[in-house]
C-alpha atoms as a PDB file:
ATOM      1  CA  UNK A   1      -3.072  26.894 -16.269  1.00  0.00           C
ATOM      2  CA  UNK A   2      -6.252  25.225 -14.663  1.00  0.00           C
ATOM      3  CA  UNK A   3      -5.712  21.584 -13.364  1.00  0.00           C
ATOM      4  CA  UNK A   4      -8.391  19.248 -12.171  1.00  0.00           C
ATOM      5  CA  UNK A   5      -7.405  16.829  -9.486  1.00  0.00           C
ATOM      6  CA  UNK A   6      -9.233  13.629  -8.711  1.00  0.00           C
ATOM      7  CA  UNK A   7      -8.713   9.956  -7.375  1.00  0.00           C
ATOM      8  CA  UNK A   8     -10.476   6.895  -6.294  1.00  0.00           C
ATOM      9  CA  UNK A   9      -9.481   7.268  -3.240  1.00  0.00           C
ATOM     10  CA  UNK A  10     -12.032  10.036  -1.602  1.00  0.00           C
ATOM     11  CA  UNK A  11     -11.336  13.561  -0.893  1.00  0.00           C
ATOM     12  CA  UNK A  12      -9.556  12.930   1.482  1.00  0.00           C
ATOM     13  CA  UNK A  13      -6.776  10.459   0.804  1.00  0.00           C
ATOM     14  CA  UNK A  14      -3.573  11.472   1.584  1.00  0.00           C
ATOM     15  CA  UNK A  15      -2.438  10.686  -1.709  1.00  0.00           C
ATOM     16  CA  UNK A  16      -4.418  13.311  -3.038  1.00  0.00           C
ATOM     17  CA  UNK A  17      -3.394  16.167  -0.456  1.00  0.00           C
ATOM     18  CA  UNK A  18       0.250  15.155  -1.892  1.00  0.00           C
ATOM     19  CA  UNK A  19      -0.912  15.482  -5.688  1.00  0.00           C
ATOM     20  CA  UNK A  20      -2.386  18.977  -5.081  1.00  0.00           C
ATOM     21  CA  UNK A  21       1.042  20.370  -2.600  1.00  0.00           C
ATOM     22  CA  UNK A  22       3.138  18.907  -6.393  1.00  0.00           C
ATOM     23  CA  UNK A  23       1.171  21.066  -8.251  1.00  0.00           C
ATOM     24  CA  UNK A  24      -0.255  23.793  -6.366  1.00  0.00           C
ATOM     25  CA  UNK A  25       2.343  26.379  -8.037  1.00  0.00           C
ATOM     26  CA  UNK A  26       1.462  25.193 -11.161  1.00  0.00           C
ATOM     27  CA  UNK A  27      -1.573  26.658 -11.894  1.00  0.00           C
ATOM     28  CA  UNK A  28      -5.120  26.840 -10.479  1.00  0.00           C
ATOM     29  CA  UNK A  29      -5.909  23.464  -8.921  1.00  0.00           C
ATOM     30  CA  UNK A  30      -9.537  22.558  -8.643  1.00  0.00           C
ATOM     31  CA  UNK A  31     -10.105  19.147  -6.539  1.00  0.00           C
ATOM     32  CA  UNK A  32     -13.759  17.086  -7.561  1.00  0.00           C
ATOM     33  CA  UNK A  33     -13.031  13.872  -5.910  1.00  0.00           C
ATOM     34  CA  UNK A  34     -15.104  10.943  -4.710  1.00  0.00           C
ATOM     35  CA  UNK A  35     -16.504  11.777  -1.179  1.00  0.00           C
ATOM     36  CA  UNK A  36     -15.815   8.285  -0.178  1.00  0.00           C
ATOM     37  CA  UNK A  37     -13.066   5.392  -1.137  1.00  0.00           C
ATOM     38  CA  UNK A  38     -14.092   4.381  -4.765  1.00  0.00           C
ATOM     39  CA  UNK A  39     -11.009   1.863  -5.369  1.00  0.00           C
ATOM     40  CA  UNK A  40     -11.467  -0.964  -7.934  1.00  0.00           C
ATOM     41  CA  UNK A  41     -14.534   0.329  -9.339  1.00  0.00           C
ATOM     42  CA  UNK A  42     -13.265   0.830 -12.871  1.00  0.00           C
ATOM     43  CA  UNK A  43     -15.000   3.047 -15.508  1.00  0.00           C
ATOM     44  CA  UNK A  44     -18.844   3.047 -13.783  1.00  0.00           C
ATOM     45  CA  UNK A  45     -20.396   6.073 -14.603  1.00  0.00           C
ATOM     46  CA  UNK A  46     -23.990   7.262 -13.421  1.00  0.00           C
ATOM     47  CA  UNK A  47     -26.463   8.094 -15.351  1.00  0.00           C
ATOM     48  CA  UNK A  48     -29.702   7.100 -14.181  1.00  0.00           C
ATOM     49  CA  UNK A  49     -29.702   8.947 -10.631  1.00  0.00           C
ATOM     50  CA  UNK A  50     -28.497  12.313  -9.882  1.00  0.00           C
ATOM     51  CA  UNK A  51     -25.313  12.685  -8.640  1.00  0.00           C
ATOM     52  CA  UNK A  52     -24.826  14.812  -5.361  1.00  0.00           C
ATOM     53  CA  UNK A  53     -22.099  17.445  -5.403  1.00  0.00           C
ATOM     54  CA  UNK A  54     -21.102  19.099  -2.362  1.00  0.00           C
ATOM     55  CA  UNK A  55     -18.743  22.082  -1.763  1.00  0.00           C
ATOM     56  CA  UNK A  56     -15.315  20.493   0.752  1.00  0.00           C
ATOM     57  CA  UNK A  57     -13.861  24.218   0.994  1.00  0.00           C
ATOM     58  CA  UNK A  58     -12.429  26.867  -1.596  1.00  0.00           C
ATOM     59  CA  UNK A  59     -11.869  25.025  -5.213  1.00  0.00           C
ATOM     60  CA  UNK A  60     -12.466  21.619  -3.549  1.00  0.00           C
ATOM     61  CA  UNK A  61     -15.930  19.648  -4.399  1.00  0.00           C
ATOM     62  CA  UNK A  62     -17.310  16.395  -2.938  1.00  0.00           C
ATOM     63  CA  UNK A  63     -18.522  13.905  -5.419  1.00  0.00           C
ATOM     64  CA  UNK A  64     -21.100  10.878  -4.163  1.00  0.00           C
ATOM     65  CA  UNK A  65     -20.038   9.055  -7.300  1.00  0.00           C
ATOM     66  CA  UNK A  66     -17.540   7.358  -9.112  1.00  0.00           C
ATOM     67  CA  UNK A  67     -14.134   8.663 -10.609  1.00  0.00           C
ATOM     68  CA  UNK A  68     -15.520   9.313 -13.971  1.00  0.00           C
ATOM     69  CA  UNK A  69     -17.880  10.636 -12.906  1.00  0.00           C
ATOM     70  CA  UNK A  70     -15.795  13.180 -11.080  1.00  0.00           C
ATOM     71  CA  UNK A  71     -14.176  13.640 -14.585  1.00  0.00           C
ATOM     72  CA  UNK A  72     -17.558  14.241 -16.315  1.00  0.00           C
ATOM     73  CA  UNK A  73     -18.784  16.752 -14.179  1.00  0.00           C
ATOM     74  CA  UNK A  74     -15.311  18.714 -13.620  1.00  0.00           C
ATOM     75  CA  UNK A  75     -14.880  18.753 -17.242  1.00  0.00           C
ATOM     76  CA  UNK A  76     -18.501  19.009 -18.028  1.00  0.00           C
ATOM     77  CA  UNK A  77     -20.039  22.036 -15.332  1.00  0.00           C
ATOM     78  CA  UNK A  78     -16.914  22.474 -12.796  1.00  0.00           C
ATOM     79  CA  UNK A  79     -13.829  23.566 -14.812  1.00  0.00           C
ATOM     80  CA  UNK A  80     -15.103  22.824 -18.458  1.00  0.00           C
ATOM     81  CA  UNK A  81     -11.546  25.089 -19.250  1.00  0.00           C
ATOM     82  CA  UNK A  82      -9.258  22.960 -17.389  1.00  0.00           C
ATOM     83  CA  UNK A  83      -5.866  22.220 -19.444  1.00  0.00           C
ATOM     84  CA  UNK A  84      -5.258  19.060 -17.772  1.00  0.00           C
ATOM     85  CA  UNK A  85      -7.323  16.345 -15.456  1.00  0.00           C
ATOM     86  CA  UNK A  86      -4.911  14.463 -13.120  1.00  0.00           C
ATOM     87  CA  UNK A  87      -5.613  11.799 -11.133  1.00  0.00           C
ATOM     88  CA  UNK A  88      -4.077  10.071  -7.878  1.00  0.00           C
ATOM     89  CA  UNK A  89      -1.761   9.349  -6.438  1.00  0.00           C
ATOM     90  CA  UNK A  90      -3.086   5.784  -5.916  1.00  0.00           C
ATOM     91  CA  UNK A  91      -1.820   3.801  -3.032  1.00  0.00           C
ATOM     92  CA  UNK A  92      -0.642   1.012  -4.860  1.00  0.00           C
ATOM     93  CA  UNK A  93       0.704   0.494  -8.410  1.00  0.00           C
ATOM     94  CA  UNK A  94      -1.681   0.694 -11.715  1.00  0.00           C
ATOM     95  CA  UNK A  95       0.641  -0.943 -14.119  1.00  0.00           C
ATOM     96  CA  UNK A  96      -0.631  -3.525 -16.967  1.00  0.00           C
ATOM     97  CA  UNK A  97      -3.899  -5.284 -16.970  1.00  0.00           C
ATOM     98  CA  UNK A  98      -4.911  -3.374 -13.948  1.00  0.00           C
ATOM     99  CA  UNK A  99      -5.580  -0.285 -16.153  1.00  0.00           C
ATOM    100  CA  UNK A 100      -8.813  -2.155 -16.897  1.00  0.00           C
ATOM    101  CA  UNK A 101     -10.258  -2.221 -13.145  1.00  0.00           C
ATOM    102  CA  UNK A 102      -8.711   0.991 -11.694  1.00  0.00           C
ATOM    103  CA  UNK A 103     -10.892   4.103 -10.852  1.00  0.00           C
ATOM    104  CA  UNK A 104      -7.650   6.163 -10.881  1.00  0.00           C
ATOM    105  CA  UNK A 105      -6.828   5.245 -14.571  1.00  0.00           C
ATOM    106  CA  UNK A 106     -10.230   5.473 -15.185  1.00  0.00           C
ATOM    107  CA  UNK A 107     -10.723   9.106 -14.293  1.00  0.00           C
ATOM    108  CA  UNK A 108      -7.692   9.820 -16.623  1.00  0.00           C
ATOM    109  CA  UNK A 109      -9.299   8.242 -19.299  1.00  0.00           C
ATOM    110  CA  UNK A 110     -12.879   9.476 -19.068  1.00  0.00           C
ATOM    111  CA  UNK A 111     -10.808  13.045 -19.184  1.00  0.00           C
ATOM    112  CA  UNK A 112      -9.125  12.177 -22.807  1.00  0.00           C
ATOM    113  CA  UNK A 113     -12.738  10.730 -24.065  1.00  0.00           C
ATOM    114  CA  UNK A 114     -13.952  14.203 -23.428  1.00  0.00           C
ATOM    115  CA  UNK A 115     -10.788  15.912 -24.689  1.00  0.00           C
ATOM    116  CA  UNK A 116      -8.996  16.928 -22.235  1.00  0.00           C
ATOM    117  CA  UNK A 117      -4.888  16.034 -21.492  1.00  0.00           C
ATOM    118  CA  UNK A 118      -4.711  13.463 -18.476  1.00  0.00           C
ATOM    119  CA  UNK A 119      -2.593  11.393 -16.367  1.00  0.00           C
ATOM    120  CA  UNK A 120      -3.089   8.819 -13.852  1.00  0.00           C
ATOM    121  CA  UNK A 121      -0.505   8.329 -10.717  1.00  0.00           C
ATOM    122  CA  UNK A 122       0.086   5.714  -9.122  1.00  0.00           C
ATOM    123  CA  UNK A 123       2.494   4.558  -6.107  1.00  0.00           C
ATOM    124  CA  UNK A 124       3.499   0.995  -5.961  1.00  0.00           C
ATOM    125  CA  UNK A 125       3.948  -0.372  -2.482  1.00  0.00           C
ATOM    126  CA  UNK A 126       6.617  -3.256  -1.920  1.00  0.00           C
ATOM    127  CA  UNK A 127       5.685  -6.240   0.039  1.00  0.00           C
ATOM    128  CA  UNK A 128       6.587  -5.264   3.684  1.00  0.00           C
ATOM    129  CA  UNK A 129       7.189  -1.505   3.213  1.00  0.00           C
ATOM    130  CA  UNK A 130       4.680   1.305   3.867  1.00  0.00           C
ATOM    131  CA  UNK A 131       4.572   4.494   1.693  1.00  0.00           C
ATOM    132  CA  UNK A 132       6.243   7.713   2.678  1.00  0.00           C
ATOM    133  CA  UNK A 133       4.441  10.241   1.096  1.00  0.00           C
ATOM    134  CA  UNK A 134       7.432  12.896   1.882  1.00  0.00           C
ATOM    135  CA  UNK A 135       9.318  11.450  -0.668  1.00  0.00           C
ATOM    136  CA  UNK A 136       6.674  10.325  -2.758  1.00  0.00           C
ATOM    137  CA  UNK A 137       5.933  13.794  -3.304  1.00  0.00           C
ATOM    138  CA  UNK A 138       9.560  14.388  -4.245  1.00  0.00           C
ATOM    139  CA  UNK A 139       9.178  11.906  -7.005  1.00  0.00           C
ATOM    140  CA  UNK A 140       5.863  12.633  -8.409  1.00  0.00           C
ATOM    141  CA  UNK A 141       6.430  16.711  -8.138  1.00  0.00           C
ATOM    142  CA  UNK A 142       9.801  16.056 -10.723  1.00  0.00           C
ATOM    143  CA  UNK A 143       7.587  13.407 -13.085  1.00  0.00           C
ATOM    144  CA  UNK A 144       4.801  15.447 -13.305  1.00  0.00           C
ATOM    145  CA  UNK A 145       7.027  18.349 -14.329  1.00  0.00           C
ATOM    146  CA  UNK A 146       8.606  16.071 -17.087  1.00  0.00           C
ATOM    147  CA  UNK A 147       5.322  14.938 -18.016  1.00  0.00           C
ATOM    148  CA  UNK A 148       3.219  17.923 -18.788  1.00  0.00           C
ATOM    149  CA  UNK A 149       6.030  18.755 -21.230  1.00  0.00           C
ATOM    150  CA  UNK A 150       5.640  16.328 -23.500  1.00  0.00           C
ATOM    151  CA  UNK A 151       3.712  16.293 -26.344  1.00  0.00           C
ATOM    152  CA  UNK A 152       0.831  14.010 -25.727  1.00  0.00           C
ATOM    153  CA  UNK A 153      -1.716  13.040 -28.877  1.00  0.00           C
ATOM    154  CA  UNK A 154      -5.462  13.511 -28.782  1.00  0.00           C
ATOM    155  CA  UNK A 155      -7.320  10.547 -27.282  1.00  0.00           C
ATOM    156  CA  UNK A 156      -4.554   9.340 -25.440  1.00  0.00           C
ATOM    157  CA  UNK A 157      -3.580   9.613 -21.426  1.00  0.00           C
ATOM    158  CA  UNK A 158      -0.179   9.216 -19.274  1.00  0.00           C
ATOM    159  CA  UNK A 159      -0.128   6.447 -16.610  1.00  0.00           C
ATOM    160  CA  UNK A 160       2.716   6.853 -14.500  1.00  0.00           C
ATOM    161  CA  UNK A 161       3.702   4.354 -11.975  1.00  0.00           C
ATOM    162  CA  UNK A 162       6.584   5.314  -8.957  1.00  0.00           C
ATOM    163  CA  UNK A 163       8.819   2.351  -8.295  1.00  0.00           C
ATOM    164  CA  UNK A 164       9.183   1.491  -3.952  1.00  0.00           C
ATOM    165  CA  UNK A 165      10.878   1.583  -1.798  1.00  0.00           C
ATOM    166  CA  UNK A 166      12.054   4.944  -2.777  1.00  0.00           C
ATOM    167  CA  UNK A 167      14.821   6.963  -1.446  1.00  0.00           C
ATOM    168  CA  UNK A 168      15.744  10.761  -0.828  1.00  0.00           C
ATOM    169  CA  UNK A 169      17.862  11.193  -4.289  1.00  0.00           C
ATOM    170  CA  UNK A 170      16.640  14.139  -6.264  1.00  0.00           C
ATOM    171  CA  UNK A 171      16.559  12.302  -9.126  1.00  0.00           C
ATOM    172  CA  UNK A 172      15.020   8.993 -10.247  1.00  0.00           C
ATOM    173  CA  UNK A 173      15.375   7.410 -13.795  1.00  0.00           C
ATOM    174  CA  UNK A 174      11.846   7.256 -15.965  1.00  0.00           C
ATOM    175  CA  UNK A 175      11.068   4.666 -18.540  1.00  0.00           C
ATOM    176  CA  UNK A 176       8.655   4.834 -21.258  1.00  0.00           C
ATOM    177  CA  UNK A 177       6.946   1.402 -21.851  1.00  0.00           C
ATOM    178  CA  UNK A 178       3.725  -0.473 -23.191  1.00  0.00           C
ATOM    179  CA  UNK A 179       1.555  -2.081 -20.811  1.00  0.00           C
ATOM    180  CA  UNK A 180       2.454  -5.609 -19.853  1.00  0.00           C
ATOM    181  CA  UNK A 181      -0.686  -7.786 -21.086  1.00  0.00           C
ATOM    182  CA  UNK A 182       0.105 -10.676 -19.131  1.00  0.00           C
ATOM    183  CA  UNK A 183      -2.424 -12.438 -16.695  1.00  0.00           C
ATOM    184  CA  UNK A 184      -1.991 -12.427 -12.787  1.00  0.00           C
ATOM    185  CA  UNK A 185      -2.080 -14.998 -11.464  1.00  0.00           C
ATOM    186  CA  UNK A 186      -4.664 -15.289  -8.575  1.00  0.00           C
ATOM    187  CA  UNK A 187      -7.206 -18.013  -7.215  1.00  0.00           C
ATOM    188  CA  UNK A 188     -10.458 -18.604  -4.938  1.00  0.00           C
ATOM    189  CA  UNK A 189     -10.051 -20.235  -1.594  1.00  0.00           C
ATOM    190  CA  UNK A 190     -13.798 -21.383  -1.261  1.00  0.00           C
ATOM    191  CA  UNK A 191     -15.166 -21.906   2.234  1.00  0.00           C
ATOM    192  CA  UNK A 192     -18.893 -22.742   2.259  1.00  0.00           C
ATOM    193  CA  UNK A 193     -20.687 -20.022  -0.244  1.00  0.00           C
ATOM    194  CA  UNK A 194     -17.681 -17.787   0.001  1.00  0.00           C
ATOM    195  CA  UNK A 195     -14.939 -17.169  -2.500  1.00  0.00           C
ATOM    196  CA  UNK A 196     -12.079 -15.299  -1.660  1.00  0.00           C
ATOM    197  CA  UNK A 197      -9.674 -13.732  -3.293  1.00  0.00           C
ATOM    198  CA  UNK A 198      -5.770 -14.697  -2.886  1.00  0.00           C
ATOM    199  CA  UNK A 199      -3.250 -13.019  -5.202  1.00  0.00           C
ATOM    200  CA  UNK A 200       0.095 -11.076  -4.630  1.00  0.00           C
ATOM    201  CA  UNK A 201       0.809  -8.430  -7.406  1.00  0.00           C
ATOM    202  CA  UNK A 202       4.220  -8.619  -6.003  1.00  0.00           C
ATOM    203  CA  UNK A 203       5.213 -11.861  -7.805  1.00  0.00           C
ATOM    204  CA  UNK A 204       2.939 -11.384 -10.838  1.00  0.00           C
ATOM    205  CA  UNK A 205       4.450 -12.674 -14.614  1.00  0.00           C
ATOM    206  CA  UNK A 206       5.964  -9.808 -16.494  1.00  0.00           C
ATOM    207  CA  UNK A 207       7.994  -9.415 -19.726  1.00  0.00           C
ATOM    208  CA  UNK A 208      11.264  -7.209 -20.185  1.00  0.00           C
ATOM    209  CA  UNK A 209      10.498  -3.786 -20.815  1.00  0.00           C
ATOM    210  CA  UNK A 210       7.280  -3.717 -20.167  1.00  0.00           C
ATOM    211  CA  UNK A 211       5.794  -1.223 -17.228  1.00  0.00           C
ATOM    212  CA  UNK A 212       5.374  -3.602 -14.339  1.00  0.00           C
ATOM    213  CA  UNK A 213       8.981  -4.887 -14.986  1.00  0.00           C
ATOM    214  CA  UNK A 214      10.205  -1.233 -15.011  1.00  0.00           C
ATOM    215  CA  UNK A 215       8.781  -0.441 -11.934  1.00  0.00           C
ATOM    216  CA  UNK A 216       9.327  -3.357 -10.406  1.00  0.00           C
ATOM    217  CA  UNK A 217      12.292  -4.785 -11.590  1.00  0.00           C
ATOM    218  CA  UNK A 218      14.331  -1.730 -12.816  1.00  0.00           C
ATOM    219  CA  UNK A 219      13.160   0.765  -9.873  1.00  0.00           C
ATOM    220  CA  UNK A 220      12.145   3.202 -12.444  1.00  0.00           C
ATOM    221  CA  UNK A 221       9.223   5.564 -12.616  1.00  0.00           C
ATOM    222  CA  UNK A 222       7.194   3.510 -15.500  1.00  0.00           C
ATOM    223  CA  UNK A 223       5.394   6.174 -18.375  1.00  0.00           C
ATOM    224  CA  UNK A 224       3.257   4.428 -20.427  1.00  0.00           C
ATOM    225  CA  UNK A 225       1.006   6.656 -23.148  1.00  0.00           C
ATOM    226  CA  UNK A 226      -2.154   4.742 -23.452  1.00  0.00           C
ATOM    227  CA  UNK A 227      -4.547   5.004 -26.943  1.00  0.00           C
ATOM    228  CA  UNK A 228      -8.332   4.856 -25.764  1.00  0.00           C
ATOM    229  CA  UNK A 229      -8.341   2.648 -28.187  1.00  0.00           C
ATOM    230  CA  UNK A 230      -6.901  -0.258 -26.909  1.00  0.00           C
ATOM    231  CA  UNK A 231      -8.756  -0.100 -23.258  1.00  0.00           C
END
């Protein structure tokens, strides 16, 4: 099995390094990551420049462009026989209307327009806690596992969201869910010319059952199967 890692994160995010030690014994991993941070940038994709690829060490290649555009050239010239693109793990949770602004999510989803099986991986972060990657890769590892055994439809994706804080039990309960399409609820604090941005995701509306209230209400690792469709 051939699987292509990327994030938004650069190549060299720890949250990546932990992706590719859950999977390494899975198959042939092949890392084509942003060179630098990417976060936020959503589903840009370049067209009208070249795009600069440089090799970062044995199967590893630096990308001076966006996620999906990490997808499109993996898939495209890279490892055009890859069985699965996946994408992460994001410091700090994906879940719900975020799916429209994150370059994680949107590297998974650039993978299933071009036909290939993908998941995005996120890792929540709870107000006042840091992330410990140890046992995020404990987590993730045992999802992932579950994951790529499921049957997954063409033109759809996985986005998987770990719950925090987590703790060293070998086992943590999964929930499949829809996305939660309510708002956040943010502002502006204006000073002179400049707007700025105040928001918490931590206290953001959700509804019952949905995947922010999974992962942050119920603790669970939320596993939503998204339709391109519908993003």
């Amino acid at each position: 099995m051939k699987i292509v890692l990327t994030n938004d994160d650069g190549i060299e995010a720890p949250g990546l390094q932990i992706l590719h030690d859950c999977l390494k014994d899975s198959g042939q991993v092949v890392v084509v990551a942003p060179h630098k941070p990417q976060s936020g940038i959503a589903h840009r994709i370049t067209t009208r420049t070249p795009i600069r690829v440089a090799e970062a060490g044995k199967n590893r290649h630096a990308v001076e462009g966006t996620p999906a555009d990490c997808a499109r050239i993996a898939l495209k010239q890279i490892a055009a026989d890859a069985d699965w693109l996946i994408a992460g793990i994001n410091p700090g949770a994906n879940l719900g209307s975020d799916v429209y602004n994150s370059g994680t999510v949107a590297a998974a989803r650039e993978a299933a327009i071009l036909g290939c099986p993908a998941i995005a991986v996120s890792q929540y972060i709870a107000k006042d806690h840091d992330i410990d990657w140890r046992i995020t890769a404990r987590h993730a590892k045992a999802i992932l596992t579950t994951i790529m055994a499921q049957p997954l439809e063409s033109s759809h994706f996985w986005n998987i969201n770990l719950p925090h804080p987590l703790d060293d039990r070998s086992a943590l309960d999964y929930a499949f869910c829809g996305l939660d399409t309510n708002p956040h609820k943010y502002a502006y604090v204006v000073s002179g010319r400049d707007y700025v941005y105040r928001g918490s995701i931590h206290e953001r509306p959700r509804r019952p059952g949905t995947d922010v209230a999974v992962c942050f209400d119920e603790g669970k690792i939320s596993v939503t199967r998204i339709p391109l469709g519908v993003i």
